[in-house]
Protein backbone atom coordinates (compact mmCIF):
# COMPACT_ATOMS: atom_id res chain seq x y z
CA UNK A 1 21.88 73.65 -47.12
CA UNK A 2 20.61 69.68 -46.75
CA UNK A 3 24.22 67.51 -46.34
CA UNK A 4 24.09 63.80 -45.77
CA UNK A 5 25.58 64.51 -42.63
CA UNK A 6 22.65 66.49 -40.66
CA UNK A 7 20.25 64.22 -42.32
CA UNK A 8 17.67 62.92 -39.43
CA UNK A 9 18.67 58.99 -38.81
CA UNK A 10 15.86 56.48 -37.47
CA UNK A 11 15.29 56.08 -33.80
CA UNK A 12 16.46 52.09 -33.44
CA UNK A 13 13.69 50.06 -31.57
CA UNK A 14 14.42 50.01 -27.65
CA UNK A 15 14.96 46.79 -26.04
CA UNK A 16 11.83 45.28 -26.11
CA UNK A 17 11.04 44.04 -22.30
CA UNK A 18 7.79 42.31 -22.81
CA UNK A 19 3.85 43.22 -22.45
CA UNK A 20 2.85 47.18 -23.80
CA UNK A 21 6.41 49.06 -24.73
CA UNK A 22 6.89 52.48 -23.00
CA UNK A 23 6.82 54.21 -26.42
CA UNK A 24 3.59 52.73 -27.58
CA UNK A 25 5.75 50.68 -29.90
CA UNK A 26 5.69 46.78 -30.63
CA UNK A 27 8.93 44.80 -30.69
CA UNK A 28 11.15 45.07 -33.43
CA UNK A 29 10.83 41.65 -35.32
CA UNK A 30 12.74 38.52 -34.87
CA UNK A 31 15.82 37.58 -36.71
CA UNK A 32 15.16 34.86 -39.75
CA UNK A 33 15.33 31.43 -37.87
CA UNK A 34 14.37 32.25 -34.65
CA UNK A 35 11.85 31.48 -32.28
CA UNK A 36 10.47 32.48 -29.20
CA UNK A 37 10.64 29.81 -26.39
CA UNK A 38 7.46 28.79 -25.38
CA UNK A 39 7.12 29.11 -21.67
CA UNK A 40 7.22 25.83 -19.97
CA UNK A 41 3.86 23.66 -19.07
CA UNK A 42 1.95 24.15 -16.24
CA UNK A 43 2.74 21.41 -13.96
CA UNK A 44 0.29 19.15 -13.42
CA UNK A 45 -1.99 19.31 -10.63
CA UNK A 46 -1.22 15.96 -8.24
CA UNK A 47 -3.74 14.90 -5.60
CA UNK A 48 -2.00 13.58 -2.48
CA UNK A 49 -3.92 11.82 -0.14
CA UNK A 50 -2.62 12.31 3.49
CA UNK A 51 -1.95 9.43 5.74
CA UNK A 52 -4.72 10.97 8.36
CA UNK A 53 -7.30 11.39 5.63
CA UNK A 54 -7.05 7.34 4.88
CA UNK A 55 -10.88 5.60 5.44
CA UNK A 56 -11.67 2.01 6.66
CA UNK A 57 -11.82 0.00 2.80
CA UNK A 58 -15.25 -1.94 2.13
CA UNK A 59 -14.88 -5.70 3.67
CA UNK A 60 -17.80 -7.40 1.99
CA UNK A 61 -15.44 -10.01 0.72
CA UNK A 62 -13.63 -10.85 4.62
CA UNK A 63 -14.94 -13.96 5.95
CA UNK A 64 -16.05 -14.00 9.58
CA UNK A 65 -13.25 -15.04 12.25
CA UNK A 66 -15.57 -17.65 14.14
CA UNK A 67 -12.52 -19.58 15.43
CA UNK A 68 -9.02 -21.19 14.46
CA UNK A 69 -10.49 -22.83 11.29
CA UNK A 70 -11.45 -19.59 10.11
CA UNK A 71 -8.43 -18.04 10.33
CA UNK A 72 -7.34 -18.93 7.29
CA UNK A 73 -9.33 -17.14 4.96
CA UNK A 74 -9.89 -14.20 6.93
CA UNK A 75 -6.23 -13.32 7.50
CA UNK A 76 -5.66 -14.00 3.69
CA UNK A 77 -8.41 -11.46 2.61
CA UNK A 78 -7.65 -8.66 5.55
CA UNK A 79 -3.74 -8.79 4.50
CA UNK A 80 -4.53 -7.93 0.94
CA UNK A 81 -6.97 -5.38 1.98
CA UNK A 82 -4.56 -3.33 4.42
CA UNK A 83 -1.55 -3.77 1.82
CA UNK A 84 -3.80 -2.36 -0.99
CA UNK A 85 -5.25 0.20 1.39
CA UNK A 86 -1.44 1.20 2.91
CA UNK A 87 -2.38 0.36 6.10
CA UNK A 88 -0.36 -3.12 6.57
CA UNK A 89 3.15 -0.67 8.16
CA UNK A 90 0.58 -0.93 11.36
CA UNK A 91 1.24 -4.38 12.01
CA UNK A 92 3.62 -5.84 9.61
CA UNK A 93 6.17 -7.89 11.01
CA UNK A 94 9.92 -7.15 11.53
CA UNK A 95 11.41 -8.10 8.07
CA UNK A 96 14.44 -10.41 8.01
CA UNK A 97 17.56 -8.60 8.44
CA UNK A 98 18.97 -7.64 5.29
CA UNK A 99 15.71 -7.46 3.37
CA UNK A 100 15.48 -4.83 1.05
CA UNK A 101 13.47 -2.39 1.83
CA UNK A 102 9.68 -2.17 0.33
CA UNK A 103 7.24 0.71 0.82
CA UNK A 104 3.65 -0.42 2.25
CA UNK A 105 5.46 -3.42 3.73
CA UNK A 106 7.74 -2.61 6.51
CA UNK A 107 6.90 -1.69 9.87
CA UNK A 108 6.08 2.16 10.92
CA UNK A 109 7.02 2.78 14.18
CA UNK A 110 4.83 5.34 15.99
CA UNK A 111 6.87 9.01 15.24
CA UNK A 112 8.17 11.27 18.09
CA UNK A 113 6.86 14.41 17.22
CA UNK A 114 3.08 15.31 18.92
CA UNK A 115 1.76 16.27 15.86
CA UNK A 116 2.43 13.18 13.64
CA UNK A 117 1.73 10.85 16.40
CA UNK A 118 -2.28 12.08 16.01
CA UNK A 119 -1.82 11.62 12.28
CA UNK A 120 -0.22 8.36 13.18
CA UNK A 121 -3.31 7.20 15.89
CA UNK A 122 -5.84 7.97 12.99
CA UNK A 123 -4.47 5.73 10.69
CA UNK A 124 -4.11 2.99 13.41
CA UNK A 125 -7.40 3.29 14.14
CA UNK A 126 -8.20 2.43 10.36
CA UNK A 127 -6.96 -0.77 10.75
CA UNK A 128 -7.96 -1.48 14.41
CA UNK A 129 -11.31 -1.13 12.60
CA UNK A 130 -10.26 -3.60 9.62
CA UNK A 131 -9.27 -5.98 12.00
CA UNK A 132 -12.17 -6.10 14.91
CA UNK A 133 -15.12 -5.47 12.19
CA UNK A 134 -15.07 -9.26 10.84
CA UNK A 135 -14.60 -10.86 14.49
CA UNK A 136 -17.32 -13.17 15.75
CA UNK A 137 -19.55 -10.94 18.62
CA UNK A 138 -17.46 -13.20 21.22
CA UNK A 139 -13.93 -12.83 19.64
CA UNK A 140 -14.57 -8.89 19.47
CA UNK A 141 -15.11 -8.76 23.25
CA UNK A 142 -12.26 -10.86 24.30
CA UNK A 143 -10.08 -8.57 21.89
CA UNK A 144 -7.79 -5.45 23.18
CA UNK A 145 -9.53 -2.52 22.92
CA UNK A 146 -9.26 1.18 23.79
CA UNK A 147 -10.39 2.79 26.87
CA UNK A 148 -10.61 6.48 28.35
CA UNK A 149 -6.83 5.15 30.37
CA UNK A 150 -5.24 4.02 27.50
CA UNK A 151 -5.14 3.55 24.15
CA UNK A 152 -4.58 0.04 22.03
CA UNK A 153 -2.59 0.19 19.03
CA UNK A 154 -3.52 -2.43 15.89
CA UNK A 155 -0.37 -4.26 16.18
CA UNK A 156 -1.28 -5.42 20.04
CA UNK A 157 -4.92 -6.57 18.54
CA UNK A 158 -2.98 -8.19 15.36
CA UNK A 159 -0.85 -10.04 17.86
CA UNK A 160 -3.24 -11.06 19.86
CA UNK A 161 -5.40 -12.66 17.26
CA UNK A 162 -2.07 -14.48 16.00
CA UNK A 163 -1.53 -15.48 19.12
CA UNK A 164 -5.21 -17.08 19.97
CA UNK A 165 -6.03 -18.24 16.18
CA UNK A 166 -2.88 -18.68 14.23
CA UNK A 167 -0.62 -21.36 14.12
CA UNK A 168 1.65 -20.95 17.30
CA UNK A 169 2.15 -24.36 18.05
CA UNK A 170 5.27 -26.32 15.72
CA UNK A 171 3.26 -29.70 15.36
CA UNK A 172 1.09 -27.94 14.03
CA UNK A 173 2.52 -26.00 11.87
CA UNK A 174 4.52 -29.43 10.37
CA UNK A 175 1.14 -30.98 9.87
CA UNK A 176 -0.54 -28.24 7.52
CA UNK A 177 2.39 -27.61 5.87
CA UNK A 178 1.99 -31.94 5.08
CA UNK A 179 -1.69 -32.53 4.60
CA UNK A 180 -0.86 -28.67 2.32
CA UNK A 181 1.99 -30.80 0.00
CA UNK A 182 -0.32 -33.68 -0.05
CA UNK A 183 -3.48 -32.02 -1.86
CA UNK A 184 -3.67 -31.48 -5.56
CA UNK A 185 -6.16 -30.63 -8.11
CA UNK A 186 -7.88 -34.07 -9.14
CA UNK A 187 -11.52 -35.60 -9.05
CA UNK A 188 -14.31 -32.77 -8.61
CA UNK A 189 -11.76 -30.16 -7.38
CA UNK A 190 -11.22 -26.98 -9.51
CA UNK A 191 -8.42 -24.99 -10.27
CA UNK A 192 -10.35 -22.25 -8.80
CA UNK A 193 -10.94 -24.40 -5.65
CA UNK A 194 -7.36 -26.04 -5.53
CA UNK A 195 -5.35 -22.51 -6.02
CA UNK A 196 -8.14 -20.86 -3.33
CA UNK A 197 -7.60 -23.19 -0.83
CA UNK A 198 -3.84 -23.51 -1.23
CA UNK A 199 -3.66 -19.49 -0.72
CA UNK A 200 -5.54 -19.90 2.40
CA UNK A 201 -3.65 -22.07 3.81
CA UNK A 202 0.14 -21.00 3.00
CA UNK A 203 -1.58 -17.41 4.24
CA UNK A 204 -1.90 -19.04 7.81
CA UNK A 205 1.81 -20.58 7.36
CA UNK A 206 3.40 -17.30 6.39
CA UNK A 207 1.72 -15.96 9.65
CA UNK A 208 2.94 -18.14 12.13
CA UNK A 209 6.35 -17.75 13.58
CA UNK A 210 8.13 -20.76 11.65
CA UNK A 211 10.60 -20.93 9.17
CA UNK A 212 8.44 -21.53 5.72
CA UNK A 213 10.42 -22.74 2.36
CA UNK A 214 7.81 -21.39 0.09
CA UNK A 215 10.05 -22.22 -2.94
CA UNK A 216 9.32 -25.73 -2.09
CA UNK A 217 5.92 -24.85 -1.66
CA UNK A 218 4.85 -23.20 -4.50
CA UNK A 219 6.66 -25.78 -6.43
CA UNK A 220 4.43 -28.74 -4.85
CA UNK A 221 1.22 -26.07 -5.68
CA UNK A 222 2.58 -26.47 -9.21
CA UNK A 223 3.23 -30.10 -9.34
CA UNK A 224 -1.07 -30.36 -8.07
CA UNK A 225 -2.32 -28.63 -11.04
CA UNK A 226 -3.72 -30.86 -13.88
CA UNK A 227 -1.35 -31.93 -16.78
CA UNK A 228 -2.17 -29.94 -19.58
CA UNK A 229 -1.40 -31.96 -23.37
């Protein structure tokens, strides 16, 4: 006879593991209020540029080195073309000690390992390039250069260029940074013109090897602008 006890009970779902179950059956459904987490995003695809893969930026807008009164304006343009390019660390000076540190602005030192040192030479010979393109025909001959004995690194042709055009000598120095607080934006003179000119020239201060108080100069540049009502 049929008792409640030998009646046939229903098989309970197995665990379901994910994908097609072994049984041909789907999985059992969810619990009111819950949800399935949604597998995290794909992370997003980054494109990293290596250091040895970095090419010489256009410099349509450097000004030919002819001489010391060039100087100027071409080191102003070719510094903000190798720190928006990454390629100032080749010949950026020793910071002050106890600056805080800022990437694309200190020094790189060529590394010890083989390998990087190739990835290292590449770069350097970026900004070799940066700096020798713009050079009068006669400055580019009398500049360091590489040869099949040795090799010249872009911080030897940056120093010597300092050295022959910039302002090495103190009285010097003292008497830009005058005739530099002396000028101000009157007459014919634009604020375009007045503010170009001033960056040139505190560009061929902050190269030399001087102390500079560009506080006091900036606040000078701002005491030259026109008086506004």
């Amino acid at each position: 006879p049929y008792t409640p006890q030998n009646q046939p009970r229903p098989l309970p779902y197995p665990q379901y593991q994910g994908g097609q179950h072994p049984h041909g059956w789907g999985p059992p459904p969810p619990p009111p209020g819950y949800f399935y987490a949604q597998p995290p995003p794909l992370p997003q695809q980054v494109v990293v540029v290596k250091e040895s893969e970095k090419r010489k930026p256009s410099l349509d807008t450097v000004k030919e080195l002819k001489g010391p009164g060039d100087f100027a304006a071409w080191h102003l343009e070719i510094q903000r073309i190798a720190i928006d390019n990454g390629l100032w660390p080749h010949v950026a000076p020793d910071p002050p000690q106890g600056t805080p540190y800022v990437s694309g602005l200190f020094p790189e030192p060529m590394p010890v390992q083989p390998a990087a040192q190739d990835a290292w030479w590449k770069v350097d010979g970026v900004m070799s390039s940066v700096l020798l393109e713009k050079l009068s025909p006669t400055i580019r001959a009398l500049a360091p250069s590489s040869t099949a004995q040795s090799r010249v690194t872009a911080r030897a042709i940056y120093a010597w260029l300092l050295r022959q055009y910039g302002l090495n000598d103190y009285s010097t120095f003292q008497a830009m940074q005058s005739e530099l607080l002396k000028t101000n934006c009157s007459g014919k003179t634009t604020v375009q013109e007045y503010t170009r000119k001033w960056l040139e020239r505190l560009a061929s201060l902050r190269a030399a090897p001087f102390h500079l108080d560009e506080r006091f100069l900036l606040n000078a540049f701002a005491v030259g602008l026109p008086a506004t009502d």
